[in-house]
PDB file of N, CA and C in Angstrom:
ATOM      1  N   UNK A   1     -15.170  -0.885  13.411  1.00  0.00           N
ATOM      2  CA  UNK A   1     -15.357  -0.666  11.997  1.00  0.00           C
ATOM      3  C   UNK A   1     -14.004  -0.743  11.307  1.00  0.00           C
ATOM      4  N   UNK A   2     -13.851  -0.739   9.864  1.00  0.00           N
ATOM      5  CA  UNK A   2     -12.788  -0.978   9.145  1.00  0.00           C
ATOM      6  C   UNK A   2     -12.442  -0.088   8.351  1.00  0.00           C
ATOM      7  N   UNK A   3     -11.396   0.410   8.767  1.00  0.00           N
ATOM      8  CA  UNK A   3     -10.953   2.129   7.863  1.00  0.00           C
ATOM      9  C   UNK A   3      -8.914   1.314   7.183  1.00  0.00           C
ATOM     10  N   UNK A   4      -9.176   2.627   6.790  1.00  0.00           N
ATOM     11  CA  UNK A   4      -7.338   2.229   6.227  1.00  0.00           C
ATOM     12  C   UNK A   4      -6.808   4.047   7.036  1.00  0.00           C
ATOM     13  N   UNK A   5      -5.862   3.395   7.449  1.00  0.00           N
ATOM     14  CA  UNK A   5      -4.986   4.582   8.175  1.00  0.00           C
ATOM     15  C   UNK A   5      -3.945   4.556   7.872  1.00  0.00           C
ATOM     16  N   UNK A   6      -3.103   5.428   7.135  1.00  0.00           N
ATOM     17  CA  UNK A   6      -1.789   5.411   6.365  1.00  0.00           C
ATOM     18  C   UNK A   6      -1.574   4.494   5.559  1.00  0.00           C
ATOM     19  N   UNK A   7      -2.818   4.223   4.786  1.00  0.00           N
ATOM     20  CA  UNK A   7      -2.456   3.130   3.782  1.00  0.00           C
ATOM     21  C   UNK A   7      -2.454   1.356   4.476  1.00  0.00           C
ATOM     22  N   UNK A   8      -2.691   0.931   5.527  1.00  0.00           N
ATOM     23  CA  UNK A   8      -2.660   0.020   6.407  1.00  0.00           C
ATOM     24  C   UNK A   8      -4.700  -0.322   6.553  1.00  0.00           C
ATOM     25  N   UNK A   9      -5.059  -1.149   6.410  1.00  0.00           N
ATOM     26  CA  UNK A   9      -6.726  -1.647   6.903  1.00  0.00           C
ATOM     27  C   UNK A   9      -6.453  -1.930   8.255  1.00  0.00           C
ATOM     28  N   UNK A  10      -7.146  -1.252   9.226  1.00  0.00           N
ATOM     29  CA  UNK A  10      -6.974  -1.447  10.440  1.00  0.00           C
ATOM     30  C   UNK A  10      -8.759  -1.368  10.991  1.00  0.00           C
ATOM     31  N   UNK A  11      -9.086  -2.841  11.958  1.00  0.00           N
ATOM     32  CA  UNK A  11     -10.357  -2.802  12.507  1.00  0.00           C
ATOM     33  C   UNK A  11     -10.167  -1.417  13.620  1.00  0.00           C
ATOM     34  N   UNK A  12     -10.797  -0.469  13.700  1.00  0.00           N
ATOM     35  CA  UNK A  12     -10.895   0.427  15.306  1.00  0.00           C
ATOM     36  C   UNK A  12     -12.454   0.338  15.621  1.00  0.00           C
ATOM     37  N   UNK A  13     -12.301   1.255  17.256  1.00  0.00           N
ATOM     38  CA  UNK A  13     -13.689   1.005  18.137  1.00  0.00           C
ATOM     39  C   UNK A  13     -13.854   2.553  17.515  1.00  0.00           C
ATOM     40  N   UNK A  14     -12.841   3.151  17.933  1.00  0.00           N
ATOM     41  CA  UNK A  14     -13.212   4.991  17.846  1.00  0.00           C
ATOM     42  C   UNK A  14     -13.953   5.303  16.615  1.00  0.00           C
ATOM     43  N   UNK A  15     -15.199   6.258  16.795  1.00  0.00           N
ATOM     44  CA  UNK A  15     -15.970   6.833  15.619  1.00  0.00           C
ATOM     45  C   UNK A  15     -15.689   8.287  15.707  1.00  0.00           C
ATOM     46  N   UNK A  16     -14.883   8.882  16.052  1.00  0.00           N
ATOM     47  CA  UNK A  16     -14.325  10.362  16.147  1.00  0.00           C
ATOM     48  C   UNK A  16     -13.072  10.374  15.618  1.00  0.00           C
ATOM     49  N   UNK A  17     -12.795  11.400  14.695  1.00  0.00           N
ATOM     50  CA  UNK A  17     -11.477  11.711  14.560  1.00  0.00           C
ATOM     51  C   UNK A  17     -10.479  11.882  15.484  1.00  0.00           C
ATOM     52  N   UNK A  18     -11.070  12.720  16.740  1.00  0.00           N
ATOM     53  CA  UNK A  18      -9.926  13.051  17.756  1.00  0.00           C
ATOM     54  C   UNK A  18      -9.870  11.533  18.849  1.00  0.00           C
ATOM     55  N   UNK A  19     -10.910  10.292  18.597  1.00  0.00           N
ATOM     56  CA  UNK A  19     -10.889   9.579  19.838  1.00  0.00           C
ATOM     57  C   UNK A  19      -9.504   8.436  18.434  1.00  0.00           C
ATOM     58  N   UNK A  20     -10.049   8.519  17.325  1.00  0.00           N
ATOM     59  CA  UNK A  20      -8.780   8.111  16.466  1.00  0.00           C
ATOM     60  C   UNK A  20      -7.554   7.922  17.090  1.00  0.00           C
ATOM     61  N   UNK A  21      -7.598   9.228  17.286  1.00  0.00           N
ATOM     62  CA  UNK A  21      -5.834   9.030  17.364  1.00  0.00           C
ATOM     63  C   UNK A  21      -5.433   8.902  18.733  1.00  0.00           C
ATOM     64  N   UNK A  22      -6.526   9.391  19.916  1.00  0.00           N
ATOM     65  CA  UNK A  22      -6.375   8.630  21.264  1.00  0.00           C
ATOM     66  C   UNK A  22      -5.893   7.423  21.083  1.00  0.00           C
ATOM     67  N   UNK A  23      -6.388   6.496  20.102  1.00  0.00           N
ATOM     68  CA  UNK A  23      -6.763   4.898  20.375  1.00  0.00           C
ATOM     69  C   UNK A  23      -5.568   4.225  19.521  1.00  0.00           C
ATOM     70  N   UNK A  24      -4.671   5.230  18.548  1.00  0.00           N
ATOM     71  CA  UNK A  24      -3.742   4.874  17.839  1.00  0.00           C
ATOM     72  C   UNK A  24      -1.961   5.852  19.016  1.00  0.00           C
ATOM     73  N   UNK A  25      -3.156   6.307  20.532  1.00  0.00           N
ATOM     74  CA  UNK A  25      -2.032   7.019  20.974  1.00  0.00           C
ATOM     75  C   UNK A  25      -0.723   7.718  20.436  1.00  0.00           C
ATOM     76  N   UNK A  26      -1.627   8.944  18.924  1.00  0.00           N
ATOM     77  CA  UNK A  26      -1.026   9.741  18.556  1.00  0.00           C
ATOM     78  C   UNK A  26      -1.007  11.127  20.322  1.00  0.00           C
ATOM     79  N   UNK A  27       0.379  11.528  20.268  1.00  0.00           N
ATOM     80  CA  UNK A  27       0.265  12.545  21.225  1.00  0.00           C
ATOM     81  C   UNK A  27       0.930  13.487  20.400  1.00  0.00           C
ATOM     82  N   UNK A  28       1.020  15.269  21.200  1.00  0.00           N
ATOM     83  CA  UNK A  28       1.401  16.039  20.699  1.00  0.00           C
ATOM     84  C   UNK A  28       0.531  17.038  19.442  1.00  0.00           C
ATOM     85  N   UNK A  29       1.276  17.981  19.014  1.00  0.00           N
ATOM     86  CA  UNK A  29       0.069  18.819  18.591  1.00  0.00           C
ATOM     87  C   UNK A  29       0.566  19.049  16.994  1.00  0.00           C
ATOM     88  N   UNK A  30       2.148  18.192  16.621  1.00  0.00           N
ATOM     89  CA  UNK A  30       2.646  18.566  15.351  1.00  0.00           C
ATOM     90  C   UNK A  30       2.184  17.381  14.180  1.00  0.00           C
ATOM     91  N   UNK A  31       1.010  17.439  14.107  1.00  0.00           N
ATOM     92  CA  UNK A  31       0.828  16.170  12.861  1.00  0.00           C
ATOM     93  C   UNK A  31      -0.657  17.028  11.943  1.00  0.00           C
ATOM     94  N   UNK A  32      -0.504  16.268  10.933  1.00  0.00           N
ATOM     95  CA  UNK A  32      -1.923  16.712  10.848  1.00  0.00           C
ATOM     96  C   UNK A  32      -2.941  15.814   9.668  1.00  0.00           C
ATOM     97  N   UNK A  33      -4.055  15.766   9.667  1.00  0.00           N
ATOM     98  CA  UNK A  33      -4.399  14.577   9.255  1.00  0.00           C
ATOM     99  C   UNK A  33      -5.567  14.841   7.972  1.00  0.00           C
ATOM    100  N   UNK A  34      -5.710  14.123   7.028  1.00  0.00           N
ATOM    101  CA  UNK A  34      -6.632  14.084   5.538  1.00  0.00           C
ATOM    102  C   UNK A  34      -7.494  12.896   5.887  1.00  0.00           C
ATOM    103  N   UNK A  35      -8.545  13.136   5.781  1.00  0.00           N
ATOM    104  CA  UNK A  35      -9.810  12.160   5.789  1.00  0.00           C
ATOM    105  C   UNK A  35     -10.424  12.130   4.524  1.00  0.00           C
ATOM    106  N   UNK A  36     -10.295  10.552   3.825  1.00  0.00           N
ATOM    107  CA  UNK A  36     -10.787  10.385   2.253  1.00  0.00           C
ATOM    108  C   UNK A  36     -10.129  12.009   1.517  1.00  0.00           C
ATOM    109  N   UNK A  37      -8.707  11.950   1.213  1.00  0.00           N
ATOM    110  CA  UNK A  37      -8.044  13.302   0.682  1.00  0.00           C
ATOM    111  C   UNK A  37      -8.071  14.414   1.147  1.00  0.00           C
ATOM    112  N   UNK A  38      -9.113  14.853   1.872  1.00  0.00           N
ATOM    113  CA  UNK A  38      -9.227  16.232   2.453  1.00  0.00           C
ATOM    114  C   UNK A  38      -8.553  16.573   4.070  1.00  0.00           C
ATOM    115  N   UNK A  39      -7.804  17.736   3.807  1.00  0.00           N
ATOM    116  CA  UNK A  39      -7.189  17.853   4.840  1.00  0.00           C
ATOM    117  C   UNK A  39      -8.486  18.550   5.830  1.00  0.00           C
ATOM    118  N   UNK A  40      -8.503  17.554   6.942  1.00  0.00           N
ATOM    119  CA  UNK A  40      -9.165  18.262   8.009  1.00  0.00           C
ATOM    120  C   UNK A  40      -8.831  19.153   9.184  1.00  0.00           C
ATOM    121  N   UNK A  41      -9.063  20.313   9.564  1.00  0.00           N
ATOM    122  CA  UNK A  41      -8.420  21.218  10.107  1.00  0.00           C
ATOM    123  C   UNK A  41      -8.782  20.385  11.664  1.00  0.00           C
ATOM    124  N   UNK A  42      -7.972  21.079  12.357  1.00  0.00           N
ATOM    125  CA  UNK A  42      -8.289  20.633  13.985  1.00  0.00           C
ATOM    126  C   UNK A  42      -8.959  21.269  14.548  1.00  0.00           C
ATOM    127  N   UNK A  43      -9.477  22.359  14.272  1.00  0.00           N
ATOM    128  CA  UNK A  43     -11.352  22.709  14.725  1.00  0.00           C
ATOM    129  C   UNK A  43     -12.366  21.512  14.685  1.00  0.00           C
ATOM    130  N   UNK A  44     -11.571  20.690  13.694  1.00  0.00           N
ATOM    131  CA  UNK A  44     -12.799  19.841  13.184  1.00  0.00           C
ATOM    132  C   UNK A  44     -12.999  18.098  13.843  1.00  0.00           C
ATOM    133  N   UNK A  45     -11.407  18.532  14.614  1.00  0.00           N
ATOM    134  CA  UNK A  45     -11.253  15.987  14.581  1.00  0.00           C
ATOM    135  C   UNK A  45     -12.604  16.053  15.747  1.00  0.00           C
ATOM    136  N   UNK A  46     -13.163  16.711  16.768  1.00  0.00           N
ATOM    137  CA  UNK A  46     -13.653  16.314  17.364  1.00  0.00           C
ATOM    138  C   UNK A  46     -14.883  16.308  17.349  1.00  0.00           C
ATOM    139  N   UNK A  47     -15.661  17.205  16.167  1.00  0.00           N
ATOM    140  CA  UNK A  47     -16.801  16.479  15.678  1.00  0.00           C
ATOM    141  C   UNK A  47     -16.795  15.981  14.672  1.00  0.00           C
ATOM    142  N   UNK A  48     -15.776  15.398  13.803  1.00  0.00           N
ATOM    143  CA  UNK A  48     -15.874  14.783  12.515  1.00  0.00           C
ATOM    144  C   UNK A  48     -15.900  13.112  12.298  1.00  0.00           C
ATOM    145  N   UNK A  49     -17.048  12.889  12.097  1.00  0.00           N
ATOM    146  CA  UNK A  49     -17.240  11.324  13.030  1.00  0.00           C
ATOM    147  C   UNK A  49     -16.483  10.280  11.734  1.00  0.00           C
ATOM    148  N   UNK A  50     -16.112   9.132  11.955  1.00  0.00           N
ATOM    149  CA  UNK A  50     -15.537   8.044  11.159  1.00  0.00           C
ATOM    150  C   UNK A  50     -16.816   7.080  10.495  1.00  0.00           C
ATOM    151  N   UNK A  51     -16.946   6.695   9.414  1.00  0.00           N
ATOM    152  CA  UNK A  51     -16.940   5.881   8.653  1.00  0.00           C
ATOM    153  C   UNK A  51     -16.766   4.882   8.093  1.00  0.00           C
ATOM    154  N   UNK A  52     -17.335   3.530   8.140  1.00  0.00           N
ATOM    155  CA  UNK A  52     -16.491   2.293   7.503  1.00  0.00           C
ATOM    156  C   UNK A  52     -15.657   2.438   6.291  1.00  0.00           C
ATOM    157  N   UNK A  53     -15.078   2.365   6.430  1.00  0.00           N
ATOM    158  CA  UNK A  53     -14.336   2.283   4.685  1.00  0.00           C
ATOM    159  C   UNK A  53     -13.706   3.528   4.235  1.00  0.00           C
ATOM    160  N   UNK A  54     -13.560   4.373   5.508  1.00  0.00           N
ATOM    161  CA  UNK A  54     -13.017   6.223   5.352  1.00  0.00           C
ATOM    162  C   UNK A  54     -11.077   5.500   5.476  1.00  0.00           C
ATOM    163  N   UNK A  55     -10.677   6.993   4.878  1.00  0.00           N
ATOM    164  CA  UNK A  55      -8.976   6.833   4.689  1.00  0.00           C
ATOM    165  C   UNK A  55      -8.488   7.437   5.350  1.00  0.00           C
ATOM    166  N   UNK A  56      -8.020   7.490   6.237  1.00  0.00           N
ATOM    167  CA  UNK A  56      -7.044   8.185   7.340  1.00  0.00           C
ATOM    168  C   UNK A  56      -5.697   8.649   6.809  1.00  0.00           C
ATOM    169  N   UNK A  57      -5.120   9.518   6.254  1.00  0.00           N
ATOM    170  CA  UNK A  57      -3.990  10.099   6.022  1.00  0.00           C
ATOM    171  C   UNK A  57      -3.194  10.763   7.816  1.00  0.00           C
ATOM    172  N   UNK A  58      -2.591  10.482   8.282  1.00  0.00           N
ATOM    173  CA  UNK A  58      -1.857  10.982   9.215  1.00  0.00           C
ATOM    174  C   UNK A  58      -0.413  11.147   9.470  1.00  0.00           C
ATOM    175  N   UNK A  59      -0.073  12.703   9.000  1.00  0.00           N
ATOM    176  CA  UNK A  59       0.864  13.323   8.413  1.00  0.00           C
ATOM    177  C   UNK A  59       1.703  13.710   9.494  1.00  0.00           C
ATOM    178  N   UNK A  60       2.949  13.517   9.923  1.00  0.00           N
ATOM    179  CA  UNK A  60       3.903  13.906  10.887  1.00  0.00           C
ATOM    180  C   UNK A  60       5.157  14.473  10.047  1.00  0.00           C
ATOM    181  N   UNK A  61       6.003  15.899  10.684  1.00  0.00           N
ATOM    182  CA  UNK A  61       6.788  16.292  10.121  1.00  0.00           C
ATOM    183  C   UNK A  61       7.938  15.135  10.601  1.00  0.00           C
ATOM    184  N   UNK A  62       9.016  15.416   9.431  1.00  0.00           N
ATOM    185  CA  UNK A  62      10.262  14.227   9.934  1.00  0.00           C
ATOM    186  C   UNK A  62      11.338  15.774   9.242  1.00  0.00           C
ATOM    187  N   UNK A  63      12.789  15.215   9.955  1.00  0.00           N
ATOM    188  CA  UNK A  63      13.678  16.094   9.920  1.00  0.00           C
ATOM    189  C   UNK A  63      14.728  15.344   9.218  1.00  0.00           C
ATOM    190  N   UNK A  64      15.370  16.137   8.293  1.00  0.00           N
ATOM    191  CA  UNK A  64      16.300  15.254   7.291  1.00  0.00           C
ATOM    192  C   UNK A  64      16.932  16.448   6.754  1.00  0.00           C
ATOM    193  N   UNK A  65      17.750  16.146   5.743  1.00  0.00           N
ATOM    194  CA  UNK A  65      18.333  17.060   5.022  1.00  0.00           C
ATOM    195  C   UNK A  65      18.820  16.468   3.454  1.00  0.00           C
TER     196      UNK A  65
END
């Protein structure tokens, strides 16, 4: 199906939030992610199923000054 993930249209297989980011081999536990604007908590990526045409926001801290 065809979603936009960080602003990018990308075809994926995954229909789960949490198989998402398997398949974009996000690792680690510091990111966190908005589906169509709404921030979704991580109780939620693994039953929150995907959508054609849904927006993937996936938010990672960066260190700067």
């Amino acid at each position: 199906m065809r979603v936009m993930v960080n602003g990018e249209a990308r075809e994926i297989v995954s229909t789960r939030v949490d198989a998402l980011l398997s398949e974009l081999e996000y690792e680690g536990a510091h990111f966190a992610i908005a589906l169509n604007y709404d921030v979704l908590p991580r109780s939620k990526w693994a039953e929150t199923r995907l959508n054609s045409g849904d927006e993937i926001e996936i938010i990672t801290p960066r260190q700067g000054g």
